[in-house]
PDB file of N, CA and C in Angstrom:
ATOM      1  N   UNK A   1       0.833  -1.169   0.000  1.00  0.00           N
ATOM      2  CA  UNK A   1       0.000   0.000   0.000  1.00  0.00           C
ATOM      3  C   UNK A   1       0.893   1.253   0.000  1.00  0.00           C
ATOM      4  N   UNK A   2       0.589   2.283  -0.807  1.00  0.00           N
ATOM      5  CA  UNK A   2       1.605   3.702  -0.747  1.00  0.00           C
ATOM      6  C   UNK A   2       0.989   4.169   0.045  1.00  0.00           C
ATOM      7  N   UNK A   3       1.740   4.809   0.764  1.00  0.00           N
ATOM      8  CA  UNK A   3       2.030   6.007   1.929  1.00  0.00           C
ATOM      9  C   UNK A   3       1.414   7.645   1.038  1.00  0.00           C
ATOM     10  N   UNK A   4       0.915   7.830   2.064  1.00  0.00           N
ATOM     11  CA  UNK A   4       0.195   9.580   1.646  1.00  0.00           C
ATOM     12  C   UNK A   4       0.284  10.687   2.509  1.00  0.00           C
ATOM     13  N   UNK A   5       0.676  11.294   2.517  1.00  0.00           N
ATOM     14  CA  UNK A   5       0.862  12.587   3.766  1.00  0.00           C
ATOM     15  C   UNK A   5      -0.299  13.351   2.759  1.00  0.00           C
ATOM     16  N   UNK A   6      -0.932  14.190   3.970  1.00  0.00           N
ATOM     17  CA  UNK A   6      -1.809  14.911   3.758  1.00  0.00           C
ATOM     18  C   UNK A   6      -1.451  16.303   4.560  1.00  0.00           C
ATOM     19  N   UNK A   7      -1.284  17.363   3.719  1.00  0.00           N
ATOM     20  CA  UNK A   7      -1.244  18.607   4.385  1.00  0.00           C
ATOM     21  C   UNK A   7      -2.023  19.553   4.332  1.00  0.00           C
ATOM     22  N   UNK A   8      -2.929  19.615   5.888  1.00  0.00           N
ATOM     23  CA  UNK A   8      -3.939  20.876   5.969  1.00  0.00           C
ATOM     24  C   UNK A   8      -3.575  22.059   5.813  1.00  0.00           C
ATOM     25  N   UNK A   9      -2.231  22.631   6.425  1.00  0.00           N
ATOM     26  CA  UNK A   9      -1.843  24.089   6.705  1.00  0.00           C
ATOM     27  C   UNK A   9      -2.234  24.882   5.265  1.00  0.00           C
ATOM     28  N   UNK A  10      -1.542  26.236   5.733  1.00  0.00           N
ATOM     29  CA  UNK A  10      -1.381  27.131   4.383  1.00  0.00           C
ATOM     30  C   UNK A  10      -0.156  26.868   3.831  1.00  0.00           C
ATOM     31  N   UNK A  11       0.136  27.080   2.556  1.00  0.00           N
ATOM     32  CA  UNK A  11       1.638  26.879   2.049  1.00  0.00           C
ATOM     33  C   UNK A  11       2.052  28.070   1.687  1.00  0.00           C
ATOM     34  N   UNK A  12       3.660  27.867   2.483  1.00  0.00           N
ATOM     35  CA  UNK A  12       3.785  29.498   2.986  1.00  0.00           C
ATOM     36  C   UNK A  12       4.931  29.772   1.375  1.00  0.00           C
ATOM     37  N   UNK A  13       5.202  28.617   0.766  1.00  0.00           N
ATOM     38  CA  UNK A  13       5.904  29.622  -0.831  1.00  0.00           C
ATOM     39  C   UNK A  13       4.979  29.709  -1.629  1.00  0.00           C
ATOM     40  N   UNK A  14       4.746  31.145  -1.833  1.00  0.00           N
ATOM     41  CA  UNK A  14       3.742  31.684  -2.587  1.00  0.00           C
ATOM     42  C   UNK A  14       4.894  32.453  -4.066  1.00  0.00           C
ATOM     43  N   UNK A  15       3.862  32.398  -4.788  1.00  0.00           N
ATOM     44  CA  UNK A  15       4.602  32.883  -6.457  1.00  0.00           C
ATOM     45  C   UNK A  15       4.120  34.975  -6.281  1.00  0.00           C
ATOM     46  N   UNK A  16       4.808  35.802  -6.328  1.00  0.00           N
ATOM     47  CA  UNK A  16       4.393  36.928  -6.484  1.00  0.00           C
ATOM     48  C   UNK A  16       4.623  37.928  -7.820  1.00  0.00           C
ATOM     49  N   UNK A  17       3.459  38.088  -8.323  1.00  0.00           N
ATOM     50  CA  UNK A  17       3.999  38.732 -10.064  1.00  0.00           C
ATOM     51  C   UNK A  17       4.724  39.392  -9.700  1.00  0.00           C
ATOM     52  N   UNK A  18       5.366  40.619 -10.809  1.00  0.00           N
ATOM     53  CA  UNK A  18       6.453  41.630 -10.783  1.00  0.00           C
ATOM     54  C   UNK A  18       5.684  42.737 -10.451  1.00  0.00           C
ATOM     55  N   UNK A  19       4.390  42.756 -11.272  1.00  0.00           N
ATOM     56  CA  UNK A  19       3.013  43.870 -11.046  1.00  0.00           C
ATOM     57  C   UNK A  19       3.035  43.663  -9.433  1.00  0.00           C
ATOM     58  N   UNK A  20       2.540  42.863  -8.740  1.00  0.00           N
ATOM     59  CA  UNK A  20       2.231  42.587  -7.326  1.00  0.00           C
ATOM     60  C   UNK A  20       3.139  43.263  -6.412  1.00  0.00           C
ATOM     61  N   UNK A  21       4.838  42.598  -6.819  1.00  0.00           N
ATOM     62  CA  UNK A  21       5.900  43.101  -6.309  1.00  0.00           C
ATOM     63  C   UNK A  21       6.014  44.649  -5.806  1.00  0.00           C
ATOM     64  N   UNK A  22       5.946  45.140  -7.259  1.00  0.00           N
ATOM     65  CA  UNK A  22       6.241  46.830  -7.156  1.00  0.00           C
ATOM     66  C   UNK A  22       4.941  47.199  -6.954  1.00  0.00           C
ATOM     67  N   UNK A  23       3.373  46.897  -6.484  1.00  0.00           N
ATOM     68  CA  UNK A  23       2.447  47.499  -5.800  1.00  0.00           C
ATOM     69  C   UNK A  23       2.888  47.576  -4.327  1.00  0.00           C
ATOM     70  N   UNK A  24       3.386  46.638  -4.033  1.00  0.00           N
ATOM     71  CA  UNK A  24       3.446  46.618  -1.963  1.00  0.00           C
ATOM     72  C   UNK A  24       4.752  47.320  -2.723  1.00  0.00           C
ATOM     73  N   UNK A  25       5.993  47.557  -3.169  1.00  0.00           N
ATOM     74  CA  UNK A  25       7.162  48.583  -2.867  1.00  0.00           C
ATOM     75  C   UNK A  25       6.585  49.963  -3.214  1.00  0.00           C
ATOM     76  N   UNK A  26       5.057  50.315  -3.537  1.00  0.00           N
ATOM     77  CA  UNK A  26       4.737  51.546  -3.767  1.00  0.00           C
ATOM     78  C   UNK A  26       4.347  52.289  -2.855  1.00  0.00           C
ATOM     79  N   UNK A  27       3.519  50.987  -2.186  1.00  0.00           N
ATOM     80  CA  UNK A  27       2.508  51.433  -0.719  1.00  0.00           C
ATOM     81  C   UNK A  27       3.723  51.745   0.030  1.00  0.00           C
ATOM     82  N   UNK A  28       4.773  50.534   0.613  1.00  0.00           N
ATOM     83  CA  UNK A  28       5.825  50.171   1.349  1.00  0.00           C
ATOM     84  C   UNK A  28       6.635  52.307   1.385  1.00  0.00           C
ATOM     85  N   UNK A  29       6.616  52.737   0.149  1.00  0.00           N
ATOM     86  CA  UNK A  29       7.380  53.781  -0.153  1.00  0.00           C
ATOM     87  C   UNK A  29       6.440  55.290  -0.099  1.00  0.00           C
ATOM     88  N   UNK A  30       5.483  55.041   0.412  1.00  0.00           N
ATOM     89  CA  UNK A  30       4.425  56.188   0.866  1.00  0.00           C
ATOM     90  C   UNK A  30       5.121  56.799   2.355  1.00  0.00           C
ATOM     91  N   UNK A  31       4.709  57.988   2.088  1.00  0.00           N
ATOM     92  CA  UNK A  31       5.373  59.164   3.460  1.00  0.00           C
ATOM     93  C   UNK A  31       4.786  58.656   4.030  1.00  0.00           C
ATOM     94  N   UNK A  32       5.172  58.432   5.506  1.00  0.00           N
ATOM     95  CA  UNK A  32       4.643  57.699   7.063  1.00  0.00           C
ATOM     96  C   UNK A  32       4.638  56.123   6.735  1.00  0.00           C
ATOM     97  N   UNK A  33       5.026  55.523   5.610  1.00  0.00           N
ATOM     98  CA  UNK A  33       4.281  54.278   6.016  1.00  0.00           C
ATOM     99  C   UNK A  33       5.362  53.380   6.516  1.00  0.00           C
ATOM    100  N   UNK A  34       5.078  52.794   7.253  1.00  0.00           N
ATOM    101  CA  UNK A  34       6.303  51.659   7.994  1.00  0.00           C
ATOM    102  C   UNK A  34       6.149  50.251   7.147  1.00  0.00           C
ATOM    103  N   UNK A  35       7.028  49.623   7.180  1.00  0.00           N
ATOM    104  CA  UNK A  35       7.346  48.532   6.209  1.00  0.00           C
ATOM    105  C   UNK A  35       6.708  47.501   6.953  1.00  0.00           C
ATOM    106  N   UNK A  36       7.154  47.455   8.151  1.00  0.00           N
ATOM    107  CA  UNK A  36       6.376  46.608   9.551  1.00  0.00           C
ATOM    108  C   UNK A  36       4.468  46.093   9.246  1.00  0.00           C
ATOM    109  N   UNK A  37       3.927  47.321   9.257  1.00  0.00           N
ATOM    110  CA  UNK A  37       2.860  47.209   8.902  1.00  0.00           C
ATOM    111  C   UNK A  37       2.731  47.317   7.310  1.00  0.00           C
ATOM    112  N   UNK A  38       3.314  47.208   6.623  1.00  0.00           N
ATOM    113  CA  UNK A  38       3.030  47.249   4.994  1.00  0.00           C
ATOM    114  C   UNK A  38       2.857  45.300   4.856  1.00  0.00           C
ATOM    115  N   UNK A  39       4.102  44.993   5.409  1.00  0.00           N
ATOM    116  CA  UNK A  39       4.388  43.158   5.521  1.00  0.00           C
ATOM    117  C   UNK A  39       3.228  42.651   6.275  1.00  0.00           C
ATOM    118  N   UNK A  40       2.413  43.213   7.132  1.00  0.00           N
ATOM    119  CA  UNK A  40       1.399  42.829   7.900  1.00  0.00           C
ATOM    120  C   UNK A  40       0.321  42.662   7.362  1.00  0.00           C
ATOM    121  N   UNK A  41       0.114  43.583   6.477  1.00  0.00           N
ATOM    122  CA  UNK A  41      -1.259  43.608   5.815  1.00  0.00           C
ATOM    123  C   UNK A  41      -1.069  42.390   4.502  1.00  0.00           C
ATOM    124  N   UNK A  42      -0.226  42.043   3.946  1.00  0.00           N
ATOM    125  CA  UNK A  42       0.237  41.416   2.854  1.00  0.00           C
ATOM    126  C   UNK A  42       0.693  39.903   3.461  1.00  0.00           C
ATOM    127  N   UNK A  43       1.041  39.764   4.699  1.00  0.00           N
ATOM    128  CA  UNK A  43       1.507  38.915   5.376  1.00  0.00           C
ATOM    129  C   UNK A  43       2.517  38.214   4.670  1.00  0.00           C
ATOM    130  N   UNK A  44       3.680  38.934   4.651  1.00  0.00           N
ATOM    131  CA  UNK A  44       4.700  38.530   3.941  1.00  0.00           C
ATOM    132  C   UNK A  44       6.071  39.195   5.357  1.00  0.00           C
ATOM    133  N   UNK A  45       7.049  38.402   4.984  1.00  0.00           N
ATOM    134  CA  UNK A  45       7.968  39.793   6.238  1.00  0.00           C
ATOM    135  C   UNK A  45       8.799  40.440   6.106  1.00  0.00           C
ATOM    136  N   UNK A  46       9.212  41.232   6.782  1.00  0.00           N
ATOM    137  CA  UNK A  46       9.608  43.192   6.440  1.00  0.00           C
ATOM    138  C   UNK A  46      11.007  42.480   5.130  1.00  0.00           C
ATOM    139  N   UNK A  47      11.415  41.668   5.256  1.00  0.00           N
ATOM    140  CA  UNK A  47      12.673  41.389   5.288  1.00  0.00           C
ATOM    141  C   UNK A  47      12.661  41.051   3.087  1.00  0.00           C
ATOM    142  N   UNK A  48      11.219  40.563   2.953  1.00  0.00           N
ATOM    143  CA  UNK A  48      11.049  40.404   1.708  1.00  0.00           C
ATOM    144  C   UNK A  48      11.198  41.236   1.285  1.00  0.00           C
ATOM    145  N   UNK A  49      10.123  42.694   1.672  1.00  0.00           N
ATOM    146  CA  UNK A  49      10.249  43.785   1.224  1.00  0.00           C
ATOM    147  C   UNK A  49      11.433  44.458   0.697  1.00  0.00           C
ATOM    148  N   UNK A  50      12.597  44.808   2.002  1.00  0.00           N
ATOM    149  CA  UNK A  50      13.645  44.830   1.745  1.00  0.00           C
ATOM    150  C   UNK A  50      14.688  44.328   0.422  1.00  0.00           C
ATOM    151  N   UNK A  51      14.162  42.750   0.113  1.00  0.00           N
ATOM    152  CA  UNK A  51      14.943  42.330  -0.614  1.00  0.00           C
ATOM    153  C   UNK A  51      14.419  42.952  -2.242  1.00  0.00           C
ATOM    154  N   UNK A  52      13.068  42.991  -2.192  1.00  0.00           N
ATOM    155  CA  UNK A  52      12.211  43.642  -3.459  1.00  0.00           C
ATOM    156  C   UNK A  52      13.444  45.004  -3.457  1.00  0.00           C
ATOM    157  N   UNK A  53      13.266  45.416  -2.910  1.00  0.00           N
ATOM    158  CA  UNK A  53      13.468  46.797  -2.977  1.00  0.00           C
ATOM    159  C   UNK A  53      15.108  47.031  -3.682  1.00  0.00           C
ATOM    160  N   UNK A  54      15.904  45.722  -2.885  1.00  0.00           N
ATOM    161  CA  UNK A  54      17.377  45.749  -3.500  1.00  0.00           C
ATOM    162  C   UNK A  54      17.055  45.360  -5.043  1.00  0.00           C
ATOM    163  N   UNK A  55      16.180  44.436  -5.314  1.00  0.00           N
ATOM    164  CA  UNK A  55      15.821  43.454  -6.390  1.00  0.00           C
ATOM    165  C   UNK A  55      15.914  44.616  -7.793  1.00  0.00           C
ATOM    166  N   UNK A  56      14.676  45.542  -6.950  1.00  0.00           N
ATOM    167  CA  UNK A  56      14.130  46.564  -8.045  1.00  0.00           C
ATOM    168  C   UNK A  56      14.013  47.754  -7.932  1.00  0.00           C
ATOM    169  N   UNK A  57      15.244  48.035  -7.631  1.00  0.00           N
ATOM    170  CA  UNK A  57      16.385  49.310  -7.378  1.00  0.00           C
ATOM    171  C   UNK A  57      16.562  49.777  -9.229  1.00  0.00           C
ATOM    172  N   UNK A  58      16.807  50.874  -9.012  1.00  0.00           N
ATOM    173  CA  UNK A  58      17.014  50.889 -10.828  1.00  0.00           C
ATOM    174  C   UNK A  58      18.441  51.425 -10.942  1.00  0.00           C
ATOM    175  N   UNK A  59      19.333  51.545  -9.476  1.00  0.00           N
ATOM    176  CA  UNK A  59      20.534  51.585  -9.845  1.00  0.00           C
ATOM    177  C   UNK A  59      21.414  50.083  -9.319  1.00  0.00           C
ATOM    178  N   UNK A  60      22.153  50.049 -10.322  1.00  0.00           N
ATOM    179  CA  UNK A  60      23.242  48.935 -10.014  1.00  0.00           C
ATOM    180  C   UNK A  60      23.945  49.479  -8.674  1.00  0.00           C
ATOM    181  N   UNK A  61      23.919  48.588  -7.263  1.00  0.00           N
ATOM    182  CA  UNK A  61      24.103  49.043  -5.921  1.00  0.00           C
ATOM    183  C   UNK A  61      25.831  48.873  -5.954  1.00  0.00           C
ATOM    184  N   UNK A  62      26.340  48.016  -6.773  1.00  0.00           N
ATOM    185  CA  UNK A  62      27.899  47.589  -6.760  1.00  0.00           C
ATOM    186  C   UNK A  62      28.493  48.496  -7.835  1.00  0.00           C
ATOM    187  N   UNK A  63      27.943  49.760  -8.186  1.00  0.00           N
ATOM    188  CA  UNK A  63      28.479  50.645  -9.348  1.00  0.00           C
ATOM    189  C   UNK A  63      29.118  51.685  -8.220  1.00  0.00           C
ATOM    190  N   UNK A  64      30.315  51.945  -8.527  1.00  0.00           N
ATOM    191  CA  UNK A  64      30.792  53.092  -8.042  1.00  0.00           C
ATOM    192  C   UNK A  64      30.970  54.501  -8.685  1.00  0.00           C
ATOM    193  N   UNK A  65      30.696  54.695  -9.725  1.00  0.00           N
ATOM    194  CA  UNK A  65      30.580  55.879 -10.561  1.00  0.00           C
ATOM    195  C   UNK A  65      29.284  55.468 -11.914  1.00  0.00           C
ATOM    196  N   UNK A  66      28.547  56.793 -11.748  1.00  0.00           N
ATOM    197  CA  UNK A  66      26.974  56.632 -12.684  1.00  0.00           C
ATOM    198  C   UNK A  66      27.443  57.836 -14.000  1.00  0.00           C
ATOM    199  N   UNK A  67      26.529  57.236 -14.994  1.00  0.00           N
ATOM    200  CA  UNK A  67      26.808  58.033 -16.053  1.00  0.00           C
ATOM    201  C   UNK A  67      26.746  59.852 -15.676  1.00  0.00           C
ATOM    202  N   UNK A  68      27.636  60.632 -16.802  1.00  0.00           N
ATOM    203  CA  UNK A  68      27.503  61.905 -16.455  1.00  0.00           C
ATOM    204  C   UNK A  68      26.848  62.647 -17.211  1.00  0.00           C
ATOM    205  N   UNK A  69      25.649  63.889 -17.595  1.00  0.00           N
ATOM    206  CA  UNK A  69      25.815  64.818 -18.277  1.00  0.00           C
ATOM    207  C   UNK A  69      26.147  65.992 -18.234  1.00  0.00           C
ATOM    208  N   UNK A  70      26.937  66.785 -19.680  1.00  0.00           N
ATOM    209  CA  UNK A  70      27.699  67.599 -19.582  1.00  0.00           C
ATOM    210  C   UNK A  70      26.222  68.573 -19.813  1.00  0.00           C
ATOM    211  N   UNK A  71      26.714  69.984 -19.184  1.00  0.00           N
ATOM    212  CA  UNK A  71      25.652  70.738 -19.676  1.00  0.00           C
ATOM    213  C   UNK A  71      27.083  72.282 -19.992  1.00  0.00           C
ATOM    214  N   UNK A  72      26.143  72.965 -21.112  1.00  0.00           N
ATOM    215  CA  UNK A  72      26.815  73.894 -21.335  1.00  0.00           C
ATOM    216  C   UNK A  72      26.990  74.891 -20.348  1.00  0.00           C
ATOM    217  N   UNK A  73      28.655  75.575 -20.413  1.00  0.00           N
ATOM    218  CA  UNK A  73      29.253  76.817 -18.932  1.00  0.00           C
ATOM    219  C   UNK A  73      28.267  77.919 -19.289  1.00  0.00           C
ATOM    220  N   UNK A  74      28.067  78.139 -18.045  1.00  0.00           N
ATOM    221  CA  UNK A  74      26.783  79.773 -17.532  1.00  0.00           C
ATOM    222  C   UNK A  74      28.431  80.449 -17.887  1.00  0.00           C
ATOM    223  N   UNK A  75      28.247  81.484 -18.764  1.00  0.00           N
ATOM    224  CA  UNK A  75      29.528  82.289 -18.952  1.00  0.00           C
ATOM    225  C   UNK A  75      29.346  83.184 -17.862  1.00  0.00           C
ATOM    226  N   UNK A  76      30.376  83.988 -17.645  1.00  0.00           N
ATOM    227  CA  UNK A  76      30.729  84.637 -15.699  1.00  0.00           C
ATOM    228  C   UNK A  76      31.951  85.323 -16.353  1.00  0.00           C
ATOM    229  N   UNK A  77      31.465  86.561 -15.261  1.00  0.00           N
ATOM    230  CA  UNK A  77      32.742  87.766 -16.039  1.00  0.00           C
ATOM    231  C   UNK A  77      33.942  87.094 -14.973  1.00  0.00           C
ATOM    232  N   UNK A  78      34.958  87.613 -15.938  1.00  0.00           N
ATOM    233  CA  UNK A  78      36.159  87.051 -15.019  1.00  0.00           C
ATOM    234  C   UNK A  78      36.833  87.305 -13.690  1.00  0.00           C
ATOM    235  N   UNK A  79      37.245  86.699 -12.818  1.00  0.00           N
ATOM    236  CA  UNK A  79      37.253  87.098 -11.555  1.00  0.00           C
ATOM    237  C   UNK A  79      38.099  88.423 -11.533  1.00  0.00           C
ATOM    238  N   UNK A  80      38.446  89.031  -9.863  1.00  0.00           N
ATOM    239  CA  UNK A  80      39.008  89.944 -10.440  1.00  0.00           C
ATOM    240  C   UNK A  80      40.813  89.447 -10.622  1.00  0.00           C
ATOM    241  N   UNK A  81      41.287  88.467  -9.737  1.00  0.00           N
ATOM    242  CA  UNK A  81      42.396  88.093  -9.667  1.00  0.00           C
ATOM    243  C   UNK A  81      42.436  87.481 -10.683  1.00  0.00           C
ATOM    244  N   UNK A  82      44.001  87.964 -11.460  1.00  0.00           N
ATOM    245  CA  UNK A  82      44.516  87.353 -12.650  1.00  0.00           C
ATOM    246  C   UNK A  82      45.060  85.853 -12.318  1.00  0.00           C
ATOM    247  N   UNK A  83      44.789  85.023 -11.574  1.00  0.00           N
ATOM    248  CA  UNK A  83      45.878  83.941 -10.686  1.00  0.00           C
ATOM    249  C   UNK A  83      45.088  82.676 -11.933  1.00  0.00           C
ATOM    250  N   UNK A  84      45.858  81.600 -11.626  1.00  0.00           N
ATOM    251  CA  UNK A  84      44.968  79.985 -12.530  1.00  0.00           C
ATOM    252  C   UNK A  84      43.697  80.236 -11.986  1.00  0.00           C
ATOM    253  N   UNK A  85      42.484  79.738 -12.504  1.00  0.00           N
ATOM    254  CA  UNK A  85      41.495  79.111 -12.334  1.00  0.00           C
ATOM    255  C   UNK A  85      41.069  77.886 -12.224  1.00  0.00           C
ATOM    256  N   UNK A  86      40.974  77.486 -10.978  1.00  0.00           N
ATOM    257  CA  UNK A  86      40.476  76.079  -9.984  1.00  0.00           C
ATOM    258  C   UNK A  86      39.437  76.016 -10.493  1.00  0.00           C
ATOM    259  N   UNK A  87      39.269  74.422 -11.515  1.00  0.00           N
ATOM    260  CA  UNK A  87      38.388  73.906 -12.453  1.00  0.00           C
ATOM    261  C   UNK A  87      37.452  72.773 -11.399  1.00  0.00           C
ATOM    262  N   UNK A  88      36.443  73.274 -10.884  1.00  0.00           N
ATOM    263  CA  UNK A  88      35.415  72.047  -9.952  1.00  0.00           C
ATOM    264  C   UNK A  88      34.199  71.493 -11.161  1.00  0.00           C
ATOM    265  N   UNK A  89      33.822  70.158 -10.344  1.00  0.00           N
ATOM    266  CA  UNK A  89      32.757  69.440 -10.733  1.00  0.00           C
ATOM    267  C   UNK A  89      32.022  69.053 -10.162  1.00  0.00           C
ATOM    268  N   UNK A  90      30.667  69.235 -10.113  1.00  0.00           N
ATOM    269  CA  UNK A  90      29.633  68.831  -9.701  1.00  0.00           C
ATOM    270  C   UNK A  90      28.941  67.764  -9.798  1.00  0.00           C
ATOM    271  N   UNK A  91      28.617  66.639  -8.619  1.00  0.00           N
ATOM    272  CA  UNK A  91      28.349  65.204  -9.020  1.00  0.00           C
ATOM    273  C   UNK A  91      26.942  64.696  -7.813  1.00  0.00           C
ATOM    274  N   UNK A  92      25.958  64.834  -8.462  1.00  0.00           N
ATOM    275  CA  UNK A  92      24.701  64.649  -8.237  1.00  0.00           C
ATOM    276  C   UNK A  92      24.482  63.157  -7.876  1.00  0.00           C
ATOM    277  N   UNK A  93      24.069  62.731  -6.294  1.00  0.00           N
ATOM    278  CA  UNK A  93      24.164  61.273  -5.916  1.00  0.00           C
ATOM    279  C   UNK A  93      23.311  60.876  -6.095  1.00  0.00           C
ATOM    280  N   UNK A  94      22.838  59.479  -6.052  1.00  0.00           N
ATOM    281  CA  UNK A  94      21.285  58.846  -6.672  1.00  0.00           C
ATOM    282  C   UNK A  94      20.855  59.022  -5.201  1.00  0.00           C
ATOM    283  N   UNK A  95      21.190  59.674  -4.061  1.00  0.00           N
ATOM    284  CA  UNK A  95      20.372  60.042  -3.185  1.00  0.00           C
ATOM    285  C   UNK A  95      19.738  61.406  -3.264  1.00  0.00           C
ATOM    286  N   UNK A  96      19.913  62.464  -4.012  1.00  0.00           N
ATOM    287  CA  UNK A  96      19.748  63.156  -4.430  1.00  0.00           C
ATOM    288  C   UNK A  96      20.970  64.287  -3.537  1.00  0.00           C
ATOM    289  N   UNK A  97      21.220  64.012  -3.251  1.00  0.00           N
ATOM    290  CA  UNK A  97      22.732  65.172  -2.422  1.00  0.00           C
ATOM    291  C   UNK A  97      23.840  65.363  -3.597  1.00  0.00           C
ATOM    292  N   UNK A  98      24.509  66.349  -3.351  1.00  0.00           N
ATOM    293  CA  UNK A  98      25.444  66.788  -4.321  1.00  0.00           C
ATOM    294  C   UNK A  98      26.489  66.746  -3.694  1.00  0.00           C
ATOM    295  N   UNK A  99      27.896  67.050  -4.479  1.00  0.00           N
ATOM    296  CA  UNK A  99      29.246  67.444  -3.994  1.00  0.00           C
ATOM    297  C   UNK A  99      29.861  67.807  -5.249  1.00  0.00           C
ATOM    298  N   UNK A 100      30.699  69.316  -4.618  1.00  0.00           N
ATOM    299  CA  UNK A 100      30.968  69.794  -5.844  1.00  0.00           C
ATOM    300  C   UNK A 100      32.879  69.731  -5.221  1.00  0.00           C
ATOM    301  N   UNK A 101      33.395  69.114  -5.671  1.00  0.00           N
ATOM    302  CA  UNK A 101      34.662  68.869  -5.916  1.00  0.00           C
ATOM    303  C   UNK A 101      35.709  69.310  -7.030  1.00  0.00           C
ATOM    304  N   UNK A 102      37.321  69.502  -6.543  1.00  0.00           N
ATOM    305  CA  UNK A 102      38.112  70.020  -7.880  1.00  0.00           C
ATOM    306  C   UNK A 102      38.031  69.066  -8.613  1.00  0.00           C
ATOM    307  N   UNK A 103      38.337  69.284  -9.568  1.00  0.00           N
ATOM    308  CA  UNK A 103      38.955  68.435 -11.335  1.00  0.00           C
ATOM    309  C   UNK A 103      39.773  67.690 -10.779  1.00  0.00           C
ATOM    310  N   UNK A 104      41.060  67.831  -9.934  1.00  0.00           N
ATOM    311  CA  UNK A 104      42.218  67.244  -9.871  1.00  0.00           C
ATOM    312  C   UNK A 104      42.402  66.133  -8.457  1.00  0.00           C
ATOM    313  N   UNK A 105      40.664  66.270  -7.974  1.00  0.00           N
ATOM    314  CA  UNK A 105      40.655  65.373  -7.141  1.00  0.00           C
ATOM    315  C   UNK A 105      41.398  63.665  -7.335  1.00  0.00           C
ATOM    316  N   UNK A 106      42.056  63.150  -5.921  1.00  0.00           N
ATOM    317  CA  UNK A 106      42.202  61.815  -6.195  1.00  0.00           C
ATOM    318  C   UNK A 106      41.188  61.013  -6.143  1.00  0.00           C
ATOM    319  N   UNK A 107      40.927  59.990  -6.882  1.00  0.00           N
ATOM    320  CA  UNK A 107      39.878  59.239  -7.200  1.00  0.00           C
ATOM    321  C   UNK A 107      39.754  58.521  -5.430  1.00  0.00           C
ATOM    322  N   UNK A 108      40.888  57.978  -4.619  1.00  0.00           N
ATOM    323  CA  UNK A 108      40.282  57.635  -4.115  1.00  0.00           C
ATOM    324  C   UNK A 108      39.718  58.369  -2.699  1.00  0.00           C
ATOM    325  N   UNK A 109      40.117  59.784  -2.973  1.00  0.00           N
ATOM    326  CA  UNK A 109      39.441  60.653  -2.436  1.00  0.00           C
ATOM    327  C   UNK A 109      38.248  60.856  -2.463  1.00  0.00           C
ATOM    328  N   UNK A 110      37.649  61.008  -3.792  1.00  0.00           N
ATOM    329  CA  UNK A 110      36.805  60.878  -4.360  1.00  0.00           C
ATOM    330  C   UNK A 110      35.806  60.158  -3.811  1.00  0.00           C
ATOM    331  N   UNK A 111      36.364  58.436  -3.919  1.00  0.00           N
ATOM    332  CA  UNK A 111      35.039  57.100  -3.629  1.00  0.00           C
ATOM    333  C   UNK A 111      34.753  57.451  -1.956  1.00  0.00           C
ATOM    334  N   UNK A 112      35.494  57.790  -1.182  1.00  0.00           N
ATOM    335  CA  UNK A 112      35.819  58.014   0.149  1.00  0.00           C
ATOM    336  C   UNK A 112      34.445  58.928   0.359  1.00  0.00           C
ATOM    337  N   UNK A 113      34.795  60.092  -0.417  1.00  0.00           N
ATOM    338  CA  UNK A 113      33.579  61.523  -0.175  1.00  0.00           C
ATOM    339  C   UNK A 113      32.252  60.669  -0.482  1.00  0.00           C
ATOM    340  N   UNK A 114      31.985  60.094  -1.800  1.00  0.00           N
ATOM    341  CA  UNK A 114      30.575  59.917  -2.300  1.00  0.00           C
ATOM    342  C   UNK A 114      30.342  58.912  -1.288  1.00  0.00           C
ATOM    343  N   UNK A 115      30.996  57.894  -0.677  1.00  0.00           N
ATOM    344  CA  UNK A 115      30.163  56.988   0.544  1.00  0.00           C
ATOM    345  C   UNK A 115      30.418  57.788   1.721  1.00  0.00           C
ATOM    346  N   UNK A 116      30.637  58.363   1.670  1.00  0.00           N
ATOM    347  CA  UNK A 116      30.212  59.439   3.019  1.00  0.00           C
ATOM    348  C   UNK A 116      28.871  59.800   3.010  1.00  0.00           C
ATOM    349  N   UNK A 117      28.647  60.767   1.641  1.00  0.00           N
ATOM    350  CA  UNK A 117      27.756  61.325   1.131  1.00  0.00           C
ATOM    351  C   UNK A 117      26.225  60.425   1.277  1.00  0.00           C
ATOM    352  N   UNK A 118      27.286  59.419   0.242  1.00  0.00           N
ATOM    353  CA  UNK A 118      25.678  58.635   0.648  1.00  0.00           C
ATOM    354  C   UNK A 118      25.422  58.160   1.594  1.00  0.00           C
ATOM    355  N   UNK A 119      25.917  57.605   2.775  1.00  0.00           N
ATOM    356  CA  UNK A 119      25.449  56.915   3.929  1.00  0.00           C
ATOM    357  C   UNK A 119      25.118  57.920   4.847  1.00  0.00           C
ATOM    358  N   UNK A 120      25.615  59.572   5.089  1.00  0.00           N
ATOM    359  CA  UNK A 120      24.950  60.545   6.009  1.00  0.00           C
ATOM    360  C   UNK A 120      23.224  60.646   5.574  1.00  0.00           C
TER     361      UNK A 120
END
């Protein structure tokens, strides 16, 4: 005679579309809303969310430098000192914070500042 297991419970691996996904990371991403109770109502836990969120990030998280655009110089009367002119650049973080740094920065000066930047 074969053997049969029978299982009453709920079965907790569930399939979630991509549509489904990015609805709870929409709610999840509403002002005031806590993730705690976002996973509660969905009964899923905070921790999925989280991973959605790394999942379907639209920046590559292991990129250390993002594409640039150039925009044309605001022309500016010339200073009054005849001395070189200290050439800076401006670099807009996908957190939305800026840092405007020289040209002749060291790069790994550089990676140093932008994870500053981004983790304050």
């Amino acid at each position: 005679m074969a053997r049969m297991e029978i299982i009453s419970g709920i079965e907790r691996r569930r399939r979630w579309s991509k549509t489904t996904k990015l609805e709870i990371l929409a709610e999840a991403d509403q002002p005031g809303a806590r993730i705690g109770d976002v996973a509660r109502r969905h009964d899923i836990y905070p921790a999925q969310i989280r991973l959605w969120r790394k999942i379907f990030s639209p920046l590559d998280p292991s990129a250390s430098f993002l594409p640039v655009q150039l925009l044309d110089e605001v022309k500016s009367p010339p200073p009054l000192s005849a001395g070189p002119k200290q050439v800076f650049i401006e670099i807009v973080l996908r957190n939305g914070r800026g840092l405007k740094v020289p040209l002749d920065i060291e790069r790994k000066t550089l990676a140093s500042l932008i994870t500053c930047v981004e983790t304050a």
